[in-house]
Protein backbone atom coordinates (compact mmCIF):
# COMPACT_ATOMS: atom_id res chain seq x y z
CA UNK A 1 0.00 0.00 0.00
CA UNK A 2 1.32 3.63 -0.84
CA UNK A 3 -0.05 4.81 2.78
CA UNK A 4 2.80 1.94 3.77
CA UNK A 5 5.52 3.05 1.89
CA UNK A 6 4.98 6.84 2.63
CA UNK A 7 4.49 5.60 6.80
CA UNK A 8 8.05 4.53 6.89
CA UNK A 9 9.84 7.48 4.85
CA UNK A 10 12.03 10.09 7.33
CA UNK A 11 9.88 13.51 7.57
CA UNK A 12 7.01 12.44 6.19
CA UNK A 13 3.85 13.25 8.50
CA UNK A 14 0.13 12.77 8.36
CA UNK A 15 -1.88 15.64 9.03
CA UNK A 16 -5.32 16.89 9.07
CA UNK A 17 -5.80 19.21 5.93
CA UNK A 18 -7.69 22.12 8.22
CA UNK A 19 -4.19 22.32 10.09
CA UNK A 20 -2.39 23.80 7.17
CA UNK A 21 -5.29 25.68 5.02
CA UNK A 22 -8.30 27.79 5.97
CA UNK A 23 -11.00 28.13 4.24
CA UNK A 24 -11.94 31.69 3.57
CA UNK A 25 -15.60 33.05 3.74
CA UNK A 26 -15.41 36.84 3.79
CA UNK A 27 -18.82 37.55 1.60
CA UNK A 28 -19.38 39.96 -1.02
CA UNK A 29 -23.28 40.62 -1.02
CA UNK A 30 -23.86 42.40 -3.94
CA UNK A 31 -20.91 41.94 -6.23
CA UNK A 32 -21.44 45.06 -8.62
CA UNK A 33 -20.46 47.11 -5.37
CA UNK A 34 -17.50 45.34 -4.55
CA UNK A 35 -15.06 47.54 -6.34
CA UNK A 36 -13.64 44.84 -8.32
CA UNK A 37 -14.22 43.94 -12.31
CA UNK A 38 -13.30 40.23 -12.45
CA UNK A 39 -15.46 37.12 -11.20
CA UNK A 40 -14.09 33.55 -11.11
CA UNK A 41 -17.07 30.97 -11.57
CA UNK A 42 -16.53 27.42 -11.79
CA UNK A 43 -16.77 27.56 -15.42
CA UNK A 44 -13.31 29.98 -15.62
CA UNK A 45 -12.00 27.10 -13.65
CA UNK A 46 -10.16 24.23 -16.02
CA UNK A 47 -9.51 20.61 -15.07
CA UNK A 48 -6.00 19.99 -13.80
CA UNK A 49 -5.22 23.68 -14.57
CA UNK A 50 -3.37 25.42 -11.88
CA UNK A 51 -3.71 28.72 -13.97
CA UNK A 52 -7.44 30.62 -14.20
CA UNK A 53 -6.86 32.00 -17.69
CA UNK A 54 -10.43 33.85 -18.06
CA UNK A 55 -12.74 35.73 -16.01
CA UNK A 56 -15.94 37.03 -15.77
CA UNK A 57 -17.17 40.33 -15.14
CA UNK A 58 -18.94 41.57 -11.73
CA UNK A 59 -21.35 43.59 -13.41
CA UNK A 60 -22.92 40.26 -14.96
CA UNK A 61 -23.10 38.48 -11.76
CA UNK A 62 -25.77 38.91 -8.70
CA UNK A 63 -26.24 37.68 -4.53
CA UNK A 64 -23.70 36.82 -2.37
CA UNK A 65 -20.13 35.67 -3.43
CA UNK A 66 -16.93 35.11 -1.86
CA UNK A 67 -13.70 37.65 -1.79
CA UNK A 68 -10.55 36.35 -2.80
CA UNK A 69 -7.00 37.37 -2.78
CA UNK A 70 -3.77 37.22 -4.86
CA UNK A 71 -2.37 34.20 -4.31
CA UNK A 72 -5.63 32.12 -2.57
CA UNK A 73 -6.60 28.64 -3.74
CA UNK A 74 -9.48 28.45 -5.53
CA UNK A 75 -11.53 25.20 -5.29
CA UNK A 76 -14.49 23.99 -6.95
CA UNK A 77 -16.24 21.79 -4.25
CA UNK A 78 -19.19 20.79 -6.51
CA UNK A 79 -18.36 17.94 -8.98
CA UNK A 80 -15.08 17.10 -7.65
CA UNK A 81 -14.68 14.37 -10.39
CA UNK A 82 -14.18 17.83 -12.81
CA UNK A 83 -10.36 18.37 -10.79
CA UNK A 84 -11.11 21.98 -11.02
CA UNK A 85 -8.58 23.58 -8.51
CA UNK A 86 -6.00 26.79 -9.48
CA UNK A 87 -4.45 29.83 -7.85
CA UNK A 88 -6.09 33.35 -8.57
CA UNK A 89 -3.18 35.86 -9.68
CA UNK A 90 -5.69 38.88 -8.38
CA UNK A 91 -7.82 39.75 -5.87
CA UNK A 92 -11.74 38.43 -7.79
CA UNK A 93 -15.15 37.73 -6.55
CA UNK A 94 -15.46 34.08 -6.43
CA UNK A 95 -18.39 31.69 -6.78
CA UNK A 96 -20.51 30.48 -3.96
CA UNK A 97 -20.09 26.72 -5.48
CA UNK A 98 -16.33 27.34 -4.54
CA UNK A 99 -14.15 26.90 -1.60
CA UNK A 100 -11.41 29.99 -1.29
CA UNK A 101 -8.66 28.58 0.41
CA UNK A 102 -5.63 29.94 2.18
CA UNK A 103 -2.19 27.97 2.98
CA UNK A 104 -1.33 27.97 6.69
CA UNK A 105 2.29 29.12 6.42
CA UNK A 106 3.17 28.29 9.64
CA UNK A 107 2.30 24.87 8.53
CA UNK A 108 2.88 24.38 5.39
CA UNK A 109 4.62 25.60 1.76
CA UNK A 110 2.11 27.83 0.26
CA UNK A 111 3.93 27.30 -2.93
CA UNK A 112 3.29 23.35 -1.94
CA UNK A 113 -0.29 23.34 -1.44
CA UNK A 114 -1.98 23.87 -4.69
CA UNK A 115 0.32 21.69 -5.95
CA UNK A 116 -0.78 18.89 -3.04
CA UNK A 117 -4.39 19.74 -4.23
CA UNK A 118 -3.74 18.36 -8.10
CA UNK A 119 -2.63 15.16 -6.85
CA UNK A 120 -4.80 11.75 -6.89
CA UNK A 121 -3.93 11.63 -3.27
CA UNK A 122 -6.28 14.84 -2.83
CA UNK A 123 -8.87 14.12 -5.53
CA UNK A 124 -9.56 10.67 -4.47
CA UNK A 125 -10.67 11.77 -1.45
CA UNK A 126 -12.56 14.57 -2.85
CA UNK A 127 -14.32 12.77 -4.72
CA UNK A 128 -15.07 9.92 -1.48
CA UNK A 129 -16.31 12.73 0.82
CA UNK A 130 -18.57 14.71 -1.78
CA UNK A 131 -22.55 14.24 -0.79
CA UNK A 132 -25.78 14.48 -3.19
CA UNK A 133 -26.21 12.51 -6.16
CA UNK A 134 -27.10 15.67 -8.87
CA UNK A 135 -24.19 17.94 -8.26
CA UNK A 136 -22.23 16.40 -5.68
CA UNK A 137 -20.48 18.82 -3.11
CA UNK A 138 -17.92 18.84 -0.68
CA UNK A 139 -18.26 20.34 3.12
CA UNK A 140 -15.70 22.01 4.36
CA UNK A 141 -16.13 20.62 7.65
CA UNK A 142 -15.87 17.21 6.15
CA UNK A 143 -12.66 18.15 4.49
CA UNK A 144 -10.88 19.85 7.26
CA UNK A 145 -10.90 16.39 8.95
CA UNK A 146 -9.38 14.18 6.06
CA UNK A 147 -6.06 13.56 7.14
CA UNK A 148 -3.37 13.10 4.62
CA UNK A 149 0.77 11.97 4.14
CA UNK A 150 3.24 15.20 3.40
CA UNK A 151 6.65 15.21 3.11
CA UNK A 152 8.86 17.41 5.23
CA UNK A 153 8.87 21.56 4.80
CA UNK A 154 12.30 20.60 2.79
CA UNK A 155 11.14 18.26 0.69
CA UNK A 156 7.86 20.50 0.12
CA UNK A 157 9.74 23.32 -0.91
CA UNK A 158 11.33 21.12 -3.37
CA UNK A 159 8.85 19.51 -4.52
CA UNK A 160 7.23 23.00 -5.50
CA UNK A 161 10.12 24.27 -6.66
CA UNK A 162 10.14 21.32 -9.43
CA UNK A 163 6.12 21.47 -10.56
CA UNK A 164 5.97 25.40 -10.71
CA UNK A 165 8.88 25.09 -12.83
CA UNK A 166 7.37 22.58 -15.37
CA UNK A 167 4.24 25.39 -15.16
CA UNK A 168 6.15 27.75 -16.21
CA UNK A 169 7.56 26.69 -19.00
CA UNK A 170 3.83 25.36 -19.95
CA UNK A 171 3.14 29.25 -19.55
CA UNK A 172 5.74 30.52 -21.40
CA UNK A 173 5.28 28.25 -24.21
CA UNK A 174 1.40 28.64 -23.84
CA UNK A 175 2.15 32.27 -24.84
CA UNK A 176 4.15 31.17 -27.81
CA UNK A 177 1.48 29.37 -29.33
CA UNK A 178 -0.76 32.57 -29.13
CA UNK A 179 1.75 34.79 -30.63
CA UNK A 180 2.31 32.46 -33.82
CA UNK A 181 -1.56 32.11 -34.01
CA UNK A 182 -1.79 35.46 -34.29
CA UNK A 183 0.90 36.11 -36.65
CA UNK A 184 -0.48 33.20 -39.15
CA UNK A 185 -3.94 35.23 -38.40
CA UNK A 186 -2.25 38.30 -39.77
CA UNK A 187 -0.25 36.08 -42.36
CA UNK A 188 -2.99 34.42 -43.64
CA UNK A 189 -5.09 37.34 -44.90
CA UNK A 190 -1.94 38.63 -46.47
CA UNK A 191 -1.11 35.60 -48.35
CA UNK A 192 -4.52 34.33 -49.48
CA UNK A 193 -5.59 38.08 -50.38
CA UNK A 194 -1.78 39.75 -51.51
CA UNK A 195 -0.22 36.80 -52.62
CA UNK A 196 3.59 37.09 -52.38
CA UNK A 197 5.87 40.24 -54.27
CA UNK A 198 2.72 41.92 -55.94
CA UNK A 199 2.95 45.20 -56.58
CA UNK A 200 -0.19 45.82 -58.82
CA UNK A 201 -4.15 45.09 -57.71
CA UNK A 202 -7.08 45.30 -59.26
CA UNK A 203 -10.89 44.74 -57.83
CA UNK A 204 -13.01 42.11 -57.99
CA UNK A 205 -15.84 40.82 -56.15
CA UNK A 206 -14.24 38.87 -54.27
CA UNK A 207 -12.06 42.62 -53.14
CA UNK A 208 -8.53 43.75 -54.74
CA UNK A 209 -6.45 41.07 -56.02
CA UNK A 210 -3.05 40.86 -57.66
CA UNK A 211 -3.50 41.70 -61.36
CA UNK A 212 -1.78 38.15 -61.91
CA UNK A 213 -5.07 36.48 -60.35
CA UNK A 214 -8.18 35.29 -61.29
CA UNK A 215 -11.91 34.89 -59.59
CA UNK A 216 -13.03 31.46 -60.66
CA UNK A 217 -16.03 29.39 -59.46
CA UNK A 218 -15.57 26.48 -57.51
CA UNK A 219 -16.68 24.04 -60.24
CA UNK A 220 -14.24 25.12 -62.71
CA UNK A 221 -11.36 24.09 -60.60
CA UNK A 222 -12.72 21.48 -58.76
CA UNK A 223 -15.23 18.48 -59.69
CA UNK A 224 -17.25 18.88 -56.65
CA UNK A 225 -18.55 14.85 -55.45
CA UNK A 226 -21.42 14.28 -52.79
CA UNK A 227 -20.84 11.69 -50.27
CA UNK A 228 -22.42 8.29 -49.48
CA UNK A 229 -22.64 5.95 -46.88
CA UNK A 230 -22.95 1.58 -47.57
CA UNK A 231 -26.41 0.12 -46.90
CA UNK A 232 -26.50 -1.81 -43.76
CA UNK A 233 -27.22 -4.54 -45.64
CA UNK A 234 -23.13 -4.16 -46.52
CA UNK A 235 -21.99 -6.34 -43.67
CA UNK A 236 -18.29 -6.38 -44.60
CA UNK A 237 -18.42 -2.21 -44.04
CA UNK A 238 -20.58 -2.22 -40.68
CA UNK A 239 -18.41 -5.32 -39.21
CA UNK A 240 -15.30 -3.59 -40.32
CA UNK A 241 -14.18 -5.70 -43.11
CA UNK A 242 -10.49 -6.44 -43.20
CA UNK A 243 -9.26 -5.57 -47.40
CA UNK A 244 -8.00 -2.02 -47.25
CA UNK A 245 -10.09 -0.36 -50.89
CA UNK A 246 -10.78 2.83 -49.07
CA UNK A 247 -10.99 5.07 -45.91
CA UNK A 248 -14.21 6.43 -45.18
CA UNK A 249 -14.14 10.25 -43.87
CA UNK A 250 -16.94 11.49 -41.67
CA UNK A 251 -17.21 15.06 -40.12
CA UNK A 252 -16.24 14.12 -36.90
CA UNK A 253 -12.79 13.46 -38.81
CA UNK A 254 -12.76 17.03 -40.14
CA UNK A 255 -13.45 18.71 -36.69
CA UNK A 256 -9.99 17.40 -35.89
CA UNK A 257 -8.30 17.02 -38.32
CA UNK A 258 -6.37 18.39 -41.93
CA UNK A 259 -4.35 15.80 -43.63
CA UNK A 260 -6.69 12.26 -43.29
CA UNK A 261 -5.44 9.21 -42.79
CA UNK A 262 -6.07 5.69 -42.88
CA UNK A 263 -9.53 4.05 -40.98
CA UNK A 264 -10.05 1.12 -39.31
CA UNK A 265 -13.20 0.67 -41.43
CA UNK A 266 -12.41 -1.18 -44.69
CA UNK A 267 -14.31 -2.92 -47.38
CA UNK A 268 -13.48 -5.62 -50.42
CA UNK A 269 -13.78 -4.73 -54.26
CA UNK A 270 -17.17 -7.02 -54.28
CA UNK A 271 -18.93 -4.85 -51.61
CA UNK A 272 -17.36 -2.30 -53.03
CA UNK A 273 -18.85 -2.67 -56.16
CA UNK A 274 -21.91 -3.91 -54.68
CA UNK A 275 -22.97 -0.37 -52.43
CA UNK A 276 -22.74 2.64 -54.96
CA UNK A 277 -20.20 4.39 -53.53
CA UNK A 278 -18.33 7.79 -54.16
CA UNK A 279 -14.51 7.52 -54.06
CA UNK A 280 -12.43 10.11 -54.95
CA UNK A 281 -8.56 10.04 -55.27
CA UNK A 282 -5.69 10.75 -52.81
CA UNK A 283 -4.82 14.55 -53.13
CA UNK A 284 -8.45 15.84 -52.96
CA UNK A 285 -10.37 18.02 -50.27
CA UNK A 286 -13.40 17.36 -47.92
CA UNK A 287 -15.46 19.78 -47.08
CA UNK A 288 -18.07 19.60 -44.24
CA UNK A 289 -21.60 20.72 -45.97
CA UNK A 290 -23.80 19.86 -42.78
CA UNK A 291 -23.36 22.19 -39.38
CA UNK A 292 -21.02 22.51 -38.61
CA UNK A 293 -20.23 23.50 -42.46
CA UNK A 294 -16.67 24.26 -43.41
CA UNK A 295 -14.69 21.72 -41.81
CA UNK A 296 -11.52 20.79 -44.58
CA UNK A 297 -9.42 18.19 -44.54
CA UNK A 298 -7.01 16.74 -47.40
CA UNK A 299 -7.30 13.03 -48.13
CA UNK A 300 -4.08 10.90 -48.15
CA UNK A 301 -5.43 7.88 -49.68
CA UNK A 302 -8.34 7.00 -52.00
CA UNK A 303 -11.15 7.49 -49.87
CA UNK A 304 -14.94 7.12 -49.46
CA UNK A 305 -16.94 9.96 -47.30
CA UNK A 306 -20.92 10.01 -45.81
CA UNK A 307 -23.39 12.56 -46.82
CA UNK A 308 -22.56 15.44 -44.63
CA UNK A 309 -19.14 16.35 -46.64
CA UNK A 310 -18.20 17.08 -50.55
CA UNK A 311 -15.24 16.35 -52.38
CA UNK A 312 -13.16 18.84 -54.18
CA UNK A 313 -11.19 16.58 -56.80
CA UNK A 314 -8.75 18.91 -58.69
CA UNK A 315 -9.86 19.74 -62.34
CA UNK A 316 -5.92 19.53 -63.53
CA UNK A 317 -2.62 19.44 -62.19
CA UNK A 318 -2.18 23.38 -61.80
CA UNK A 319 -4.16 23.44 -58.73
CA UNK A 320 -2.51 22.92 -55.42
CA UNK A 321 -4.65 20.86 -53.03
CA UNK A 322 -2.38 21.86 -49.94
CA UNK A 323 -3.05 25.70 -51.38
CA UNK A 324 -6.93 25.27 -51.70
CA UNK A 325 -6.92 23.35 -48.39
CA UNK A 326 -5.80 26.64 -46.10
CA UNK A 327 -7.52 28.78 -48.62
CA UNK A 328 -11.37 27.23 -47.80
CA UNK A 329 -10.32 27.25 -44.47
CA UNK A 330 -9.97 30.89 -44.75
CA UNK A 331 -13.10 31.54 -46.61
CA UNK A 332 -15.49 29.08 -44.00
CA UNK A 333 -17.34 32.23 -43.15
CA UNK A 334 -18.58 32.38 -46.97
CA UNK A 335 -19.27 28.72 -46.87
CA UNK A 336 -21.51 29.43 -43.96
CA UNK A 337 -23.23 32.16 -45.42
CA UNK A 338 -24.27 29.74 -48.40
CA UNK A 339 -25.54 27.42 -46.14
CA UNK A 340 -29.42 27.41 -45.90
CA UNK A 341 -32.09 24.97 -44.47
CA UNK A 342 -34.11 25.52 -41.61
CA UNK A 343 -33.74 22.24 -39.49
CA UNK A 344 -29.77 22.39 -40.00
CA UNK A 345 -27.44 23.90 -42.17
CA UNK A 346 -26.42 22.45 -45.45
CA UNK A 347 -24.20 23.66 -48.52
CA UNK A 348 -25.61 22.17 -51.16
CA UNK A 349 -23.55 20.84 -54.46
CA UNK A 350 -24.44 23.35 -56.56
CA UNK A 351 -24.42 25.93 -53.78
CA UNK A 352 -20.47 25.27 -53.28
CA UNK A 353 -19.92 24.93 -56.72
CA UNK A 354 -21.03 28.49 -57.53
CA UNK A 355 -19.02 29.71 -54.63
CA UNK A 356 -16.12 31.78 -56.52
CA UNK A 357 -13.03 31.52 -55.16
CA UNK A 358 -9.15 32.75 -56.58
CA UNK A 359 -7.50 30.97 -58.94
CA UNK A 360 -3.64 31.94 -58.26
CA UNK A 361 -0.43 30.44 -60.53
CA UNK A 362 0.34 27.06 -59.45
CA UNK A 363 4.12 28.04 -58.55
CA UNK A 364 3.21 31.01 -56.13
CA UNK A 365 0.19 28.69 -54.55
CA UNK A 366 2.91 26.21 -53.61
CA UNK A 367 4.77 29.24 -52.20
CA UNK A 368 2.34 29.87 -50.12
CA UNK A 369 1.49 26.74 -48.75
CA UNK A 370 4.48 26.20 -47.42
CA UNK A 371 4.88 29.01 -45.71
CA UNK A 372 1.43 28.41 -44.41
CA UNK A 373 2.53 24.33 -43.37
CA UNK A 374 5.67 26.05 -41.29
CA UNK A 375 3.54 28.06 -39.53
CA UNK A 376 1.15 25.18 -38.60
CA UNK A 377 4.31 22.40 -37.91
CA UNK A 378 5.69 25.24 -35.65
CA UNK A 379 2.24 25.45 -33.29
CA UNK A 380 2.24 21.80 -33.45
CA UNK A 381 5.09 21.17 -31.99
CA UNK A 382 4.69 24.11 -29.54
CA UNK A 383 1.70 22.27 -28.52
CA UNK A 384 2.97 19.18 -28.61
CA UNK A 385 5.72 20.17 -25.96
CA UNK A 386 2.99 22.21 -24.01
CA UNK A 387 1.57 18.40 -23.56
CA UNK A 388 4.12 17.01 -22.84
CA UNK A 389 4.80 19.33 -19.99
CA UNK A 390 1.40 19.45 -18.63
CA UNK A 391 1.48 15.42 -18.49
CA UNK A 392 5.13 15.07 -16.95
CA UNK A 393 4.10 18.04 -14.32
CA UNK A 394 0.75 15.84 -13.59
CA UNK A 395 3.40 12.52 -13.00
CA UNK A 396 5.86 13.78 -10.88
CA UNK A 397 2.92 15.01 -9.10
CA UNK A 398 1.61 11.56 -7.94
CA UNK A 399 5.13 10.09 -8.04
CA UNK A 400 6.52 12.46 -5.20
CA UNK A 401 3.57 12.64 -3.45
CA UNK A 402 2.89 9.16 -2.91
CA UNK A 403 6.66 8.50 -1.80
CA UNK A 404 7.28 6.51 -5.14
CA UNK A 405 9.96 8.75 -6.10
CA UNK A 406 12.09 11.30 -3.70
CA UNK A 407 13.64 14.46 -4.54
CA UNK A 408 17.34 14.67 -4.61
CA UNK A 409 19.02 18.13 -4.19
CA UNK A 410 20.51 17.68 -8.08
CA UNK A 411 17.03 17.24 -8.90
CA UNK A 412 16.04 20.81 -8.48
CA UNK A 413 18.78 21.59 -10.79
């Protein structure tokens, strides 16, 4: 048992947590008055985020609320299964549905205890002492008597010292990624509007242009296919058939992704044959025509798609497909606005295929693409490391504070 291990480790002690936090109740009856602009609900609260990165405003917000200070823990006692737990960096007016909480220093690390509070130590016996069955909530009498294992002040400190480290470099790179979205923002409306080294425009419908451009519709660059779905009477599809003919592409694909790849849902050339279906060729684009319309992803592979998408197969080998990808991406607001139907939304075929849209040399679209494709390999791997952080910060979390693994003084180097 991990209470076992931690039992017979030098310095570690088992407390009560009301011995080294307080919970803080000073009330704010009518927040509007309160003199301060920002309100922390438990919706500005994110799971396993130590950081509140949005607030609300006072002025929306009525009855009585909490008062909280720079540097207080805020904790969302209802739902505790939701791990919503971070440290304000302002004084806010706080939720009712929260717990402010305030490190006894005398006691305990400040630094230490928010940190203590994101481990599964804490949230397993959150969610163990939380009553109701709707919108189960904790006391803070109940919670003031859990008793739990810390480490030594010493080994607190380091601990800390480690995790808020890890945070902020999550922060720093956090800030990164929203710098190079907003310069691919800015980039993109240059690029897909300016092209590259133009120095004469001319108008259009679509707005100025280089003079080196052209407004085409959608169907003269692109055959524009609707997509199908096998009967269910297609067993081989529906049971996930094992010969790999095509990859079927459904919106749900397009919500998360660009370049599509491969599915676990195959089909032979019989069935194949057998159940009608629209394939187009690797290279082409999927749109999503059914809310939420706009949705584009390129297809790596021959591929099948359902009803809610199109397919954008290339009219002839001037067009760039990674071009035309980022470039309807741009545009989804237009795509919208040709959407009509009163139940859902739905750009029809000929709809989209009367959308006009630039034709641009195929040399410069290339160009551009790539520039575009830095851009977006740069965020991913930005994010990537952001994830990578985030999870590494959330194991060395339960490794030093179940006594798995100790921290050495190199360590905090």
């Amino acid at each position: 048992m991990i209470s076992d291990l931690i039992s017979i480790l030098p310095g570690w002690e088992k407390v009560r947590f009301g011995d080294v936090a307080r919970n803080v109740t000073d009330r704010i009856d009518d927040p509007k008055e309160s003199g301060l602009k920002d309100y922390i609900g438990l919706d500005h609260l994110d799971t396993d985020e130590i950081r509140i990165k949005r607030f609300g405003s006072t002025d929306d917000v009525e009855a009585t609320k909490f008062l909280c200070r720079k540097g207080d823990i805020i904790f969302g006692k209802r739902n505790a299964y939701l791990r919503k737990v971070a440290v304000t960096d302002r004084d806010a007016v706080v939720s009712a549905h929260s717990m402010v909480l305030r490190p006894k220093a005398d006691k305990i690390e400040p630094e230490f205890l928010p940190c203590f509070m994101q481990s599964a130590q804490f949230w397993k016996t959150a969610q163990a002492i939380s009553e109701g069955s709707m919108s189960p909530t904790i006391k803070w009498k109940t919670l003031s008597a859990q008793e739990f294992w810390l480490p030594s002040r010493n080994e607190q400190k380091k601990i800390a010292q480690i995790l808020w480290s890890i945070e902020s470099n999550a922060e720093k790179v956090e800030r990164l990624i929203q710098v190079t979205e907003k310069l691919k923002k800015g980039l993109l409306e240059e690029l897909l509007t300016k092209g590259i080294g133009h120095k004469k425009f001319k108008k259009t419908e679509l707005g100025e242009i280089p003079e080196e451009w052209e407004v085409r519709k959608v169907r003269e660059l692109f055959t524009v296919e609707t997509g199908t779905t096998p009967s269910t009477q297609v067993k081989e599809y529906w049971n996930n058939g094992s010969i790999e003919w095509f990859t079927p592409v459904d919106l749900s694909k397009l919500r998360k992704e660009k370049i599509l790849g491969k599915s676990e849902r195959k089909i032979s050339g019989k069935a194949y044959d057998e159940s009608n279906l629209t394939m187009i060729p690797k290279g082409s684009l999927i749109i999503s025509t059914r809310a939420p319309v706009g949705y584009v992803g390129l297809t790596s592979s021959d591929c099948t798609f359902n009803q809610g998408c199109k397919g954008l197969v290339p009219k002839t080998t001037d067009i760039s497909s990674e071009f035309y990808l980022h470039y309807f991406l741009f545009i989804r607001s237009e795509l919208e606005r040709n959407s009509g139907g009163s139940t859902f939304k739905e750009l029809t075929k000929s709809s989209l295929e009367k959308i006009r849209i630039v034709s641009v040399p195929k040399e410069e679209q290339e160009k551009i693409a790539d520039i575009i494709d830095n851009f977006d390999k740069a965020l991913h791997q930005n994010r990537l490391h952001k994830e990578l952080s985030c999870a590494l910060k959330k194991r060395l979390t339960n490794s030093f504070l179940s006594g798995e693994l100790l921290v050495l003084k190199e360590d905090v180097n």
